[in-house]
Protein backbone atom coordinates (compact mmCIF):
# COMPACT_ATOMS: atom_id res chain seq x y z
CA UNK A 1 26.06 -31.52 0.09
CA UNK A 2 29.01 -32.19 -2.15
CA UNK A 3 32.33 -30.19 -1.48
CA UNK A 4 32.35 -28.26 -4.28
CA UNK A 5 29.03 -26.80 -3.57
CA UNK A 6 30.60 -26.02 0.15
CA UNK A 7 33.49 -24.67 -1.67
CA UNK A 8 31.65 -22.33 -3.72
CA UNK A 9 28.87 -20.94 -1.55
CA UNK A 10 31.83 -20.07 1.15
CA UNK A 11 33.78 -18.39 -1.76
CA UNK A 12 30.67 -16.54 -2.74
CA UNK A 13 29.49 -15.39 0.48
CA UNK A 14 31.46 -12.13 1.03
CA UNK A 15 30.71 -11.34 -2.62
CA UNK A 16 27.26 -11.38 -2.34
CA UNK A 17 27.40 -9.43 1.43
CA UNK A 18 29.73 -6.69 -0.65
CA UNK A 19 27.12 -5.81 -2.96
CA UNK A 20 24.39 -6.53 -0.06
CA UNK A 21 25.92 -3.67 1.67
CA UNK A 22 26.60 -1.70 -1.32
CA UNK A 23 22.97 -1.77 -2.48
CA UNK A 24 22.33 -0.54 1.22
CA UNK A 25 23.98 2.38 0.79
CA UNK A 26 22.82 3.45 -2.21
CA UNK A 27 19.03 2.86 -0.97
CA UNK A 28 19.81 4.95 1.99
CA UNK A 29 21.94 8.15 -0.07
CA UNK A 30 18.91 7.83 -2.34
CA UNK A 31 16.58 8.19 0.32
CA UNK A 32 18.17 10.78 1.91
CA UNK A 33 18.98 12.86 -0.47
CA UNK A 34 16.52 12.47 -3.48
CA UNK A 35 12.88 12.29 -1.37
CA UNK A 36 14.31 16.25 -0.20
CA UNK A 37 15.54 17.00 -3.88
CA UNK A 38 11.73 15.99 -4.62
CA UNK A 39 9.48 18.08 -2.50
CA UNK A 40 12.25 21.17 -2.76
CA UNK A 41 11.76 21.18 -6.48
CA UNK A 42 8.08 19.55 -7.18
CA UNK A 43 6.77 20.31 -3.68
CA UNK A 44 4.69 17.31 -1.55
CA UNK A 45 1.82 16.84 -3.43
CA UNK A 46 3.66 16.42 -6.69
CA UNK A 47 6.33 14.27 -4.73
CA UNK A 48 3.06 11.86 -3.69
CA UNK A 49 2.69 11.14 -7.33
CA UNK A 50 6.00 9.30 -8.01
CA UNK A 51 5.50 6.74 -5.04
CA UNK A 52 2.06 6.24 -6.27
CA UNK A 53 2.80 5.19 -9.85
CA UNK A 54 5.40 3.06 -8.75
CA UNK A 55 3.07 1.48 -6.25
CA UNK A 56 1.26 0.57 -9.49
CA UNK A 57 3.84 -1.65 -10.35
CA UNK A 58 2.63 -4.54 -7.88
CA UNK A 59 -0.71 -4.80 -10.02
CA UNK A 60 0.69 -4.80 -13.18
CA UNK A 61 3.33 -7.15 -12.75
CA UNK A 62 1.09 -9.54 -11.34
CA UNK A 63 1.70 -12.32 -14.33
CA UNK A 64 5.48 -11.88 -14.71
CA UNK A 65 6.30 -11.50 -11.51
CA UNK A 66 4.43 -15.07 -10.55
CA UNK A 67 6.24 -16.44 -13.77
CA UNK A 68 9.51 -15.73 -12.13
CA UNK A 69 9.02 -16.80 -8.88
CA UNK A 70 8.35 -19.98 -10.06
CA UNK A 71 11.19 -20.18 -12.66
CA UNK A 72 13.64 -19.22 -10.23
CA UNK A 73 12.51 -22.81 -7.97
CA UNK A 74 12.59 -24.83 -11.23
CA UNK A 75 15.78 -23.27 -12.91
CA UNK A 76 17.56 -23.47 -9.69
CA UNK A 77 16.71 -26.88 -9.21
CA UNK A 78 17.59 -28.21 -12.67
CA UNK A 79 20.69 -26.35 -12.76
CA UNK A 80 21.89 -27.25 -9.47
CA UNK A 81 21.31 -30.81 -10.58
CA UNK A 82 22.96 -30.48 -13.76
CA UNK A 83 20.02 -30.38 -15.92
CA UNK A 84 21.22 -28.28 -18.25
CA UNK A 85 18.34 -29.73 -21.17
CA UNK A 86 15.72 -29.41 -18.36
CA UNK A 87 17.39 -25.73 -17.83
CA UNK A 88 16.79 -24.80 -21.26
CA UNK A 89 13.36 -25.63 -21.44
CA UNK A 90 12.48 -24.25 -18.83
CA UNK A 91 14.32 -20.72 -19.47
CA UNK A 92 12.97 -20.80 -22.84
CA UNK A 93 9.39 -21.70 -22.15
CA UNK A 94 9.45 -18.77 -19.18
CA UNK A 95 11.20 -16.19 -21.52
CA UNK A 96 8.68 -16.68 -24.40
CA UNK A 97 5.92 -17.01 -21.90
CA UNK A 98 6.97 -13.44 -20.04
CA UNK A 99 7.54 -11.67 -23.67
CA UNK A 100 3.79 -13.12 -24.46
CA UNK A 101 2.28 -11.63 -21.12
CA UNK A 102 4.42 -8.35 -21.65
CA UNK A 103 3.00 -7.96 -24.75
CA UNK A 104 -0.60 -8.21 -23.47
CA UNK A 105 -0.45 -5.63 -21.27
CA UNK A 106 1.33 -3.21 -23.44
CA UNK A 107 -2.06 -1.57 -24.23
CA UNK A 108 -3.05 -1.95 -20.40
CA UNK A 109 -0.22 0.49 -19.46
CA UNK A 110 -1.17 2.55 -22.16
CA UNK A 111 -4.86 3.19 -21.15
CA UNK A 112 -3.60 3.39 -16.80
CA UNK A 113 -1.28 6.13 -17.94
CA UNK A 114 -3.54 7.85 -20.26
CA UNK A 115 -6.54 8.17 -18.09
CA UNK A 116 -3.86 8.42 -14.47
CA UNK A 117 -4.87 11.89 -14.31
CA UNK A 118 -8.68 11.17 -14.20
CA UNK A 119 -8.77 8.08 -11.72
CA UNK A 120 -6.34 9.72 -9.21
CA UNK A 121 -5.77 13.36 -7.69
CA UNK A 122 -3.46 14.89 -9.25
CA UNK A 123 -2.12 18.87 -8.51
CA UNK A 124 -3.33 21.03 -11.11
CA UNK A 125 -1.09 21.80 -14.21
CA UNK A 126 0.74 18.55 -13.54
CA UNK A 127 -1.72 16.30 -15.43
CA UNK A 128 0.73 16.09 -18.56
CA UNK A 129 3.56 15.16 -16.57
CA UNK A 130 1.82 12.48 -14.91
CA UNK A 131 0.67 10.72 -17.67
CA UNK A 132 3.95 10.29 -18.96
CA UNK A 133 5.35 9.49 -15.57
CA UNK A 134 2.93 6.66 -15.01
CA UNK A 135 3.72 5.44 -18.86
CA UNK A 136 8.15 5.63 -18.04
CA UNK A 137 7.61 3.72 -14.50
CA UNK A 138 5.73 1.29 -15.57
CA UNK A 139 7.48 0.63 -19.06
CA UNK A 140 10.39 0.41 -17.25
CA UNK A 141 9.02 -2.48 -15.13
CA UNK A 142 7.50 -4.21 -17.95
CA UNK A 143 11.11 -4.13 -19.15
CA UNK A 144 12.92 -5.28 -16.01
CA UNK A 145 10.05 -8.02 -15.76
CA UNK A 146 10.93 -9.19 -19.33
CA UNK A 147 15.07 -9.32 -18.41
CA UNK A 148 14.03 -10.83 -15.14
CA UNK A 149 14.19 -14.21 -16.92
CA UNK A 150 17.65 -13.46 -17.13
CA UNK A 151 18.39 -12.24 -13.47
CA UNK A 152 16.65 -15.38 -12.15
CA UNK A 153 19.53 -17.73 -13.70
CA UNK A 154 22.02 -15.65 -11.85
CA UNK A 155 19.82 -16.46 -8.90
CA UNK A 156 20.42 -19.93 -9.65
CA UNK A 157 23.85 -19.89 -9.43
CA UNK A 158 23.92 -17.45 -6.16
CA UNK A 159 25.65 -14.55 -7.94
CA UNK A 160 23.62 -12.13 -5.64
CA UNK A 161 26.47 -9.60 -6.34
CA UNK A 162 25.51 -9.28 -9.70
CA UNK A 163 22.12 -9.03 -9.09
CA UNK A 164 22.86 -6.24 -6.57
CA UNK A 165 24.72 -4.73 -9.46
CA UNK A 166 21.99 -4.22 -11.63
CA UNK A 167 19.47 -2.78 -8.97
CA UNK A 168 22.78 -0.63 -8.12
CA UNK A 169 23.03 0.59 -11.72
CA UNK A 170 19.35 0.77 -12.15
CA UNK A 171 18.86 3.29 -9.43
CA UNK A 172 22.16 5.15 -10.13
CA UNK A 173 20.94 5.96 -13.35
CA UNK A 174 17.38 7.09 -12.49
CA UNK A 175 19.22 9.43 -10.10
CA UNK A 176 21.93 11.11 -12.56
CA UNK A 177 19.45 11.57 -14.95
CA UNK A 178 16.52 12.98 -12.71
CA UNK A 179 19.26 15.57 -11.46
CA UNK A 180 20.53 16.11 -15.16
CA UNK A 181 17.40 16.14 -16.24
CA UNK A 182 16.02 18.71 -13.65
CA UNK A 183 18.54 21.36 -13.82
CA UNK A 184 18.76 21.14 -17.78
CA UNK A 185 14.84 21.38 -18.54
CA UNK A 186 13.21 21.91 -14.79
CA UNK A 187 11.38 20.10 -12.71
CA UNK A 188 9.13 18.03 -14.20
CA UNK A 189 6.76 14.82 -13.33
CA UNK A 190 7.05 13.47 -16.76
CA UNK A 191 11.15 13.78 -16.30
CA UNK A 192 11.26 11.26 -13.80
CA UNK A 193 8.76 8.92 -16.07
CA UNK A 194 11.71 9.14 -19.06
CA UNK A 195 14.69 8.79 -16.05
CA UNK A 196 12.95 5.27 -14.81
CA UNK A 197 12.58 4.48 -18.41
CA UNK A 198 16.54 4.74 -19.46
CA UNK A 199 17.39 3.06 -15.81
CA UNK A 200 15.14 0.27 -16.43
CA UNK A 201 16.71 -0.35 -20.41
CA UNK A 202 20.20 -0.04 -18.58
CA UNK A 203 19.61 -2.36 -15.92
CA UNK A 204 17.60 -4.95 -18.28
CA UNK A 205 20.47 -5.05 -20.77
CA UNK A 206 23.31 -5.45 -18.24
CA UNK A 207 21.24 -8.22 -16.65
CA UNK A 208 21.48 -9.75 -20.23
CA UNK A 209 25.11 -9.95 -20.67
CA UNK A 210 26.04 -10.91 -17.01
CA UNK A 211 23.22 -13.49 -17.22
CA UNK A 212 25.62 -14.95 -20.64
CA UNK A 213 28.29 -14.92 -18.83
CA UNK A 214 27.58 -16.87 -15.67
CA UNK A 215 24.96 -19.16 -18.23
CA UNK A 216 26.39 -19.56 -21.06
CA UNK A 217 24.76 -22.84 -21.67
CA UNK A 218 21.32 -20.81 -21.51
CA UNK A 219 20.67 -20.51 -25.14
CA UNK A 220 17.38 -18.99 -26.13
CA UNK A 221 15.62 -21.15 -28.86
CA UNK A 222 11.99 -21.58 -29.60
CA UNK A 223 12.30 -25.01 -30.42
CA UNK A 224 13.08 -25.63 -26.65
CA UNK A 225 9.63 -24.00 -25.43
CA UNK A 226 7.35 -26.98 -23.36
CA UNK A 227 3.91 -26.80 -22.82
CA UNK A 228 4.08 -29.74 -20.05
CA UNK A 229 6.91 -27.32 -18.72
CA UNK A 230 4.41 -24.47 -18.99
CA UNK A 231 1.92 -26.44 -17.23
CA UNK A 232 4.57 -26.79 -14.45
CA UNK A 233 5.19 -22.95 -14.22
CA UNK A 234 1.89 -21.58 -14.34
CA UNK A 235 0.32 -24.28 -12.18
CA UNK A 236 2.78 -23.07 -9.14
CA UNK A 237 2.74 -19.68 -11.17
CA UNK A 238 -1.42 -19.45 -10.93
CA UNK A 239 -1.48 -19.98 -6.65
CA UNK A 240 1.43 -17.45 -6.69
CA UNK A 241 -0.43 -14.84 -8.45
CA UNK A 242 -3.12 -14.83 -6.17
CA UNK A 243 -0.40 -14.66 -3.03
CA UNK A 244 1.17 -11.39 -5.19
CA UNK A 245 -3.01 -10.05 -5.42
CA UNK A 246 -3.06 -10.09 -1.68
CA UNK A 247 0.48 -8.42 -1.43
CA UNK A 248 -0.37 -5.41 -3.24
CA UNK A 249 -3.74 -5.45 -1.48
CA UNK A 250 -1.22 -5.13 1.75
CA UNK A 251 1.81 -3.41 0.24
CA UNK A 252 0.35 -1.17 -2.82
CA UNK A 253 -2.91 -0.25 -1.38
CA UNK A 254 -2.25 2.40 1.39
CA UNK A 255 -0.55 5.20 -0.98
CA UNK A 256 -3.60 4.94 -3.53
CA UNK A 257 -6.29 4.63 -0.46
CA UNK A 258 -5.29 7.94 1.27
CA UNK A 259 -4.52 9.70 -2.30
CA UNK A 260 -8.09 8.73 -3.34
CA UNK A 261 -9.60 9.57 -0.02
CA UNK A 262 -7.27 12.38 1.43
CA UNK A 263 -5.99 14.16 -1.69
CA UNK A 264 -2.74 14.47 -3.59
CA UNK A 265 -0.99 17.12 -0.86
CA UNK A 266 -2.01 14.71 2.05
CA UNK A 267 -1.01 11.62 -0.13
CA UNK A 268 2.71 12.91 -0.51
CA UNK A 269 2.88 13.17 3.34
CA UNK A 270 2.09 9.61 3.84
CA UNK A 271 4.99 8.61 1.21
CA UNK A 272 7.28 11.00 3.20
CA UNK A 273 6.57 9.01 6.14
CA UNK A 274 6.48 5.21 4.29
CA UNK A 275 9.88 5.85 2.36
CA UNK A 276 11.66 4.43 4.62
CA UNK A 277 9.39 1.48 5.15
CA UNK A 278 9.85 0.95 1.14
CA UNK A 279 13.37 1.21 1.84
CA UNK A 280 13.83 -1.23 4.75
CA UNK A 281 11.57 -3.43 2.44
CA UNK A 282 14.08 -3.50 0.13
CA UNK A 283 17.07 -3.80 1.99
CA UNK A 284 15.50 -7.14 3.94
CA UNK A 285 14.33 -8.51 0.47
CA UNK A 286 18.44 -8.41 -0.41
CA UNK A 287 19.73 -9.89 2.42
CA UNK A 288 17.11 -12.82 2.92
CA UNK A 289 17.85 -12.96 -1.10
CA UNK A 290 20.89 -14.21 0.19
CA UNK A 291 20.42 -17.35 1.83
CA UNK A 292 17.15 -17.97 -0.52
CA UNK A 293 19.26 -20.03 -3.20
CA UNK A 294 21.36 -21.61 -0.85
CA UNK A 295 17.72 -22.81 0.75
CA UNK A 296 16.89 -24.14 -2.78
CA UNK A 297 20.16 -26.09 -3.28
CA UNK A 298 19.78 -27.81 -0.12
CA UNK A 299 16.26 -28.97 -0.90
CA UNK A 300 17.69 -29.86 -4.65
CA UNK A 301 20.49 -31.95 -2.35
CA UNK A 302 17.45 -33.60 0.19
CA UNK A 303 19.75 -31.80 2.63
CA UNK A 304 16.88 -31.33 4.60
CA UNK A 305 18.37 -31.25 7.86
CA UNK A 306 21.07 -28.34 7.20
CA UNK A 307 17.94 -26.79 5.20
CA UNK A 308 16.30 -26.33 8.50
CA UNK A 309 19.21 -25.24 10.26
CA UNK A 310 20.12 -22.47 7.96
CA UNK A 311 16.60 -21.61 7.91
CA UNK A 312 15.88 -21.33 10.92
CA UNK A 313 18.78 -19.13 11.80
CA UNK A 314 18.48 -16.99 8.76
CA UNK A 315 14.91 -15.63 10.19
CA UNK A 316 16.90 -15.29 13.51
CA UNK A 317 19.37 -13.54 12.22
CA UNK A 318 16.93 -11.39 9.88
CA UNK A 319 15.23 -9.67 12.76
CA UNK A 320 18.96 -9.29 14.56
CA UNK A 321 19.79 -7.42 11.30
CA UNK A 322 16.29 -5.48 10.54
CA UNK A 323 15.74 -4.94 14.15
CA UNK A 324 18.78 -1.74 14.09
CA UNK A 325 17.76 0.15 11.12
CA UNK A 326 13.77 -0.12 12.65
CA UNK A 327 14.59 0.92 15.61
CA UNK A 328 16.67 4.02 14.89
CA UNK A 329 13.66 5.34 12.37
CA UNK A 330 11.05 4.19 15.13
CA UNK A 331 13.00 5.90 18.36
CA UNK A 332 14.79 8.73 15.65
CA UNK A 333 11.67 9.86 13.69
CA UNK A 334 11.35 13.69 15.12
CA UNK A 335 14.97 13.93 14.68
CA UNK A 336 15.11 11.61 11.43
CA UNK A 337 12.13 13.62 9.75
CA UNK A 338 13.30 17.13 11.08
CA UNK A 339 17.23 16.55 9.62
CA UNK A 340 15.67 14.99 6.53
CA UNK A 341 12.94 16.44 5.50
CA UNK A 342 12.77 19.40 7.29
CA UNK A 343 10.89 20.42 10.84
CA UNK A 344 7.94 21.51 9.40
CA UNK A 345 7.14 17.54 8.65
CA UNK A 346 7.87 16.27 12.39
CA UNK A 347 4.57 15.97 13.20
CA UNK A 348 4.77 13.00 10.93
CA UNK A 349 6.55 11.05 13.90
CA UNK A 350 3.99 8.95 14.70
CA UNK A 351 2.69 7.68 11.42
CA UNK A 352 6.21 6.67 10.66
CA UNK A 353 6.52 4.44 13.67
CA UNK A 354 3.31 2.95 13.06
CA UNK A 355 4.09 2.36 9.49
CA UNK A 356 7.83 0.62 10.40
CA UNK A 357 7.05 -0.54 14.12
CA UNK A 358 5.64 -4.01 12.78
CA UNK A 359 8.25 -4.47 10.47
CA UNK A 360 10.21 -6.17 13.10
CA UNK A 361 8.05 -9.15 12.51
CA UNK A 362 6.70 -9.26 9.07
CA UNK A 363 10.45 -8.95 7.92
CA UNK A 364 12.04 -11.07 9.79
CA UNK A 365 9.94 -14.43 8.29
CA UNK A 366 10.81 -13.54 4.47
CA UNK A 367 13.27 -16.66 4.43
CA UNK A 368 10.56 -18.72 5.17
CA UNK A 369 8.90 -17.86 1.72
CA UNK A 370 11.56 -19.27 -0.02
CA UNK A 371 10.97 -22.56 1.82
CA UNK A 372 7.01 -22.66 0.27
CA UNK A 373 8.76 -22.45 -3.30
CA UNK A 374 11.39 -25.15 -2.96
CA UNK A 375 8.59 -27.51 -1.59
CA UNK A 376 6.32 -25.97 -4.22
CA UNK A 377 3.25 -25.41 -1.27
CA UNK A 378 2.00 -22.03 -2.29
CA UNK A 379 -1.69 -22.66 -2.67
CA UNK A 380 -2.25 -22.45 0.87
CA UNK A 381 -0.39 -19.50 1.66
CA UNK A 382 -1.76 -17.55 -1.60
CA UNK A 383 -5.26 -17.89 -0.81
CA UNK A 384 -4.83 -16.92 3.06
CA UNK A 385 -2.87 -13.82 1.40
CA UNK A 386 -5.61 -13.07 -0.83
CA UNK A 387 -8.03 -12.91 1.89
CA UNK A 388 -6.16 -11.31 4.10
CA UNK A 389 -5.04 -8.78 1.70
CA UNK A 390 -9.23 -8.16 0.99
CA UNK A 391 -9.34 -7.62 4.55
CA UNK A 392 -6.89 -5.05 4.94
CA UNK A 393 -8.64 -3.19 2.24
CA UNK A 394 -12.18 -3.39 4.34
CA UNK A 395 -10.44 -2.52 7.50
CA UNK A 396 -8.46 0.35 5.87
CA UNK A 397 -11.19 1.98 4.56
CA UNK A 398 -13.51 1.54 7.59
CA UNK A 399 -10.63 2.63 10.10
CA UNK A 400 -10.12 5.62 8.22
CA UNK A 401 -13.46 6.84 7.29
CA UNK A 402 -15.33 6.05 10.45
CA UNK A 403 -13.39 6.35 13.42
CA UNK A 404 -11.59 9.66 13.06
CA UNK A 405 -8.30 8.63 12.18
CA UNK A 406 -7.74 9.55 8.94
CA UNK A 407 -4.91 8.32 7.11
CA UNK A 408 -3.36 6.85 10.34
CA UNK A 409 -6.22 4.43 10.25
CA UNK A 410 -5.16 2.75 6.75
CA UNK A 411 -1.05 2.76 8.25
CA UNK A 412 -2.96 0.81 11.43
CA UNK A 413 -4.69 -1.80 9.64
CA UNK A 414 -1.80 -2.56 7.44
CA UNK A 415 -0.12 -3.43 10.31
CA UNK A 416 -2.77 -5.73 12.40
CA UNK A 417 -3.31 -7.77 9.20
CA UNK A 418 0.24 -8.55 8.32
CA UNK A 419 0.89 -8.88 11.66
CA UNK A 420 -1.33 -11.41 11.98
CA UNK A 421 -1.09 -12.88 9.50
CA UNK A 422 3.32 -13.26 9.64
CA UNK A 423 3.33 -13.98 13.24
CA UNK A 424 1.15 -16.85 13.82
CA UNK A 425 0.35 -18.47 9.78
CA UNK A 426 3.77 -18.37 8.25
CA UNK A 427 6.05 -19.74 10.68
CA UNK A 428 3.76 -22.36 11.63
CA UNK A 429 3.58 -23.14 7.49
CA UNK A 430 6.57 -23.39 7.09
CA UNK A 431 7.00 -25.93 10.05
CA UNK A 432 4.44 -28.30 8.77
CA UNK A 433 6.00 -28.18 5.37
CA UNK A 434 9.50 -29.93 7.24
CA UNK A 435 7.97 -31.81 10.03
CA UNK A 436 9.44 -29.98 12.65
CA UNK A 437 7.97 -28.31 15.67
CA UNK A 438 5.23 -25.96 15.64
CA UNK A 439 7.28 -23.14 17.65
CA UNK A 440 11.00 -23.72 15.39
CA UNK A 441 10.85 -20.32 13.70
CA UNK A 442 8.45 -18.37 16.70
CA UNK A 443 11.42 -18.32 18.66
CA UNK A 444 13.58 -17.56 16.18
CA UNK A 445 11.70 -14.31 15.71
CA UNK A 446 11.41 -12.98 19.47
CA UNK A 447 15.47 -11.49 19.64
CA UNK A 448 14.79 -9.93 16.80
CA UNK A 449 11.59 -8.40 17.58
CA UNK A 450 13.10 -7.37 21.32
CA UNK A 451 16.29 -5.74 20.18
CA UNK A 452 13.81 -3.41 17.91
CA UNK A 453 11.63 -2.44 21.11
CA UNK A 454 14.89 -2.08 23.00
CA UNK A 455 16.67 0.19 20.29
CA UNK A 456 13.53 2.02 19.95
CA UNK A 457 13.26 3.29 23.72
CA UNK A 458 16.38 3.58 24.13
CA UNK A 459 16.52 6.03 20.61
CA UNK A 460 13.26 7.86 22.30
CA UNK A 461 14.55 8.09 25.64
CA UNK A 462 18.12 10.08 24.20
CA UNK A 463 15.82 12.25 22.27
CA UNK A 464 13.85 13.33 25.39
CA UNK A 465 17.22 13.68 27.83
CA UNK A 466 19.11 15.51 24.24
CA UNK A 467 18.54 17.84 21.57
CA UNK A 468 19.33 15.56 18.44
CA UNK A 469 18.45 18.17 16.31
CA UNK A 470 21.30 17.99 13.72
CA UNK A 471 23.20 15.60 11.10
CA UNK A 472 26.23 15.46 12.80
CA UNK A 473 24.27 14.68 16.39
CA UNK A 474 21.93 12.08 14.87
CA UNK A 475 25.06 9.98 13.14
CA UNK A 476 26.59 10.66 15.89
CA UNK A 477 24.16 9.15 18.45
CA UNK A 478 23.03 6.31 15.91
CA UNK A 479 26.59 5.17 14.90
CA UNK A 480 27.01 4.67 18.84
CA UNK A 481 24.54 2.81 19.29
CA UNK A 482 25.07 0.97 15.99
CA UNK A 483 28.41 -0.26 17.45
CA UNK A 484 27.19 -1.14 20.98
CA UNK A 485 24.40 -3.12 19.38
CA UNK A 486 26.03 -4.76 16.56
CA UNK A 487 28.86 -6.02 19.81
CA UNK A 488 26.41 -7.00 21.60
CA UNK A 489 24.64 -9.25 19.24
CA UNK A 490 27.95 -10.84 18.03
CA UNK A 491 29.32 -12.10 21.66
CA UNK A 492 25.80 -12.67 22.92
CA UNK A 493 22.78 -13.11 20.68
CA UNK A 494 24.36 -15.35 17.86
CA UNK A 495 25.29 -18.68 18.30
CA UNK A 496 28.49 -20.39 16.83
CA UNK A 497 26.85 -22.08 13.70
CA UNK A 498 25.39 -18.16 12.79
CA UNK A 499 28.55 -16.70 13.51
CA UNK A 500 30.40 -18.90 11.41
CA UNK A 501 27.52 -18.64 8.98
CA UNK A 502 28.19 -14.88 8.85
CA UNK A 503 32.44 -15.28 8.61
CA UNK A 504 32.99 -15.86 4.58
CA UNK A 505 36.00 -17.25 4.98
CA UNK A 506 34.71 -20.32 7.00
CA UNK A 507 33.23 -23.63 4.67
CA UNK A 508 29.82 -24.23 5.37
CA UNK A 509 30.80 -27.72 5.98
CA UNK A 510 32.34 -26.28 9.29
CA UNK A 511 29.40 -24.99 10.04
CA UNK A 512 27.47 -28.40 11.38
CA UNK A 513 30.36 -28.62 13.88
């Protein structure tokens, strides 16, 4: 790798862990404060409703969101490269390409929203409010799906900050005005559909002019739209959107399963209890975000030696990272759900640990995706996710239905498939796609998935001995261990190259020594 691309990845690095940790904290104020706000105001069966129309969002965005994925390993390539003609073309043909799909499904959003009411349960007198709720969420990801042709050039250039920025401002927004909107006009389900509209707009035009800034050579023009470009996208786009149909069949398909099965008032327990798997989600897609475009530059380099390296440290370090917030909620979640969300919803304990439990491994290999779009090798992987993803579905609805569990049983076969499916398949992909051994990345996962079990008793086991009953006790308990932990995994569980990796103001060319 050339110096200057040292140069700037080290200069970038604390940037892009500021607004890493930044987005962090709003997730977590947001989820403490605003799921409460929610079911105080709406009450829990209303409160189900919002998860479940954003859980929408996976199906509809099935074509832009492949489109992008596939942009961002082409755009990133040809800019890192200093294509800049090969950049425009392919920005261009993806932007005209996403504002074609967008259109299409204009009506499709239209007729979900209108007829929301009708497919799902719904409390009675809300069935206004939902409509237009299920119309403002999923406008508003239409719209971010349209500006994320935008985002994905500041993806290419590793300004994760920014993009941090605009998920920061997007949220922010749907906040304020949700409160604003609330106290002005009362509580309302169709409220929160207008608040994710305006925070969507907001985010999608800052993502605009930031994107201008950091590419200003990214000019859109019709006259640069390629159909043998196009061919390019959508063939990698095509094998990706069958990958994304078997993600929402594992990701999006549990909220809508137990509303449709269970009810609306039993559905907004199980988003109590998944909101802060939704929010770990997030928080691991941001910081393996991180090291996913320094993953593509190496491979645009044929650094494939570092590229292993830093992959194979980033899923180490990962689980390290996941494997504290997991195991608070997992050892916490009486105390977590009685501080939170009030006693009366402690019972929900269990489901929450069997929602988050797994997430020790299925989170810790999301570098490794990036490594099947640099080498573009996503057929393989899509249609073992689509399968998959049908059999969660089967097994969900059998567990549930005919062996007495209820809504645990569609939390416990989310978790067997994935498992599955992210223990032994994806690491082993992603070491036949580099040549390297078969157990590389199965290692790299076990400290990770240890410190979570070891967090987790030891979270239980204070729980038993204490009364954690309070705010103040359960910060108080959780920063300790948070300190001991995080000490213990710097002098011990990281080697030199990740600790370097982790020090911003170290080159990465230091790192290799």
């Amino acid at each position: 790798m050339q110096p200057d691309t040292d140069s700037r990845f080290a200069a970038q690095l604390p940037r892009n862990l500021a607004g890493n940790i930044g987005y962090f904290l709003v997730n977590i104020i947001i989820g403490l404060l605003l799921v409460p706000y929610f079911i105080s105001t709406l009450g829990v069966a209303a409160y189900g409703i919002i998860p479940l129309a954003t859980s929408l969002n996976g199906y509809v965005g099935l074509l832009t969101q492949s489109l992008n994925t596939a942009v961002s390993r082409y755009l990133t390539v040809d800019l890192q490269r200093g294509n800049y003609a090969t950049a425009n073309k392919t920005f261009n043909t993806a932007f005209f390409g996403i504002s074609g799909i967008i259109l299409l499904m204009v009506p499709v959003v239209i007729l979900i929203s209108l007829f929301a009411p009708a497919i799902f349960n719904v409390p009675v007198g809300q069935e206004p409010g939902a409509i237009y709720l299920f119309l403002g969420v999923t406008s508003a990801f239409l719209i971010r799906s349209w500006s994320g042709n935008f985002t994905v050039s500041l993806f290419a250039y590793n300004r994760l900050d920014l993009l941090n920025l605009v998920n920061i401002v997007n949220v922010t927004v749907q906040v304020l005005l949700i409160v604003s909107f609330f106290s002005l006009f009362g509580p309302s389900l169709g409220l929160v559909g207008l608040a994710y509209l305006i925070g969507g707009v907001t985010a999608s035009a800052l993502a605009i002019l930031l994107s201008r800034w950091i590419n200003p050579h990214l000019r859109i023009n019709i006259h640069d739209f390629d159909q043998s470009r196009l061919h390019d996208l959508t063939g990698m786009g095509w094998w990706v959107i069958v990958n994304q149909v078997g993600s929402v069949l594992f990701l999006s398909i549990d909220l809508i399963l137990v509303n449709l099965i269970f009810g609306a008032a039993t559905g907004g327990e199980y988003a109590i209890a998944l909101q802060w798997v939704v929010l770990l989600r997030a928080v691991a897609a941001t910081l393996s975000g991180v090291l996913t475009p320094i993953v593509l530059t190496y491979y645009a380099k044929d650094q494939i030696e570092t590229l292993i390296r830093v992959s194979r440290s980033a899923v180490k370090m990962m689980g390290l990272s996941m494997a504290l917030p997991i195991g608070l909620v997992c050892g916490f979640a009486p105390a977590l759900l009685t501080v939170w969300v009030g006693s009366e919803f402690s019972n929900l304990a269990l489901l929450m640990v069997v929602l988050t439990g797994h997430l020790a491994i299925n989170l810790a290999v999301l570098p490794l995706f990036s490594i099947n779009v640099a080498y573009n090798s996503v057929k393989i992987p899509g249609l073992l996710t689509f399968v998959m993803g049908i059999g969660n579905l089967g097994l969900a609805v059998i567990l549930s239905l005919y062996t007495g569990l209820g809504y645990y049983g569609v939390a416990v076969a989310g978790a067997i498939v994935l498992t599955l499916k992210n223990a032994l398949f994806t690491p082993w992909y992603a070491t036949r796609i580099l040549g390297v051994s078969a157990h590389t990345y199965t290692w790299a996962m076990l400290p990770g998935v240890v410190a979570t079990i070891v967090i987790g008793g030891c979270g239980a086991v204070i729980c038993f001995i204490f009364p954690v009953s309070s705010f103040s006790s359960l910060v108080s308990v959780g920063g300790l261990l948070t300190v001991i932990y995080l000490a213990i995994v710097w002098f011990v569980g990281l080697e030199r190259f990740e600790r370097n990796l982790f020090s911003s103001y170290l080159s990465i060319k230091r790192f290799m020594k």
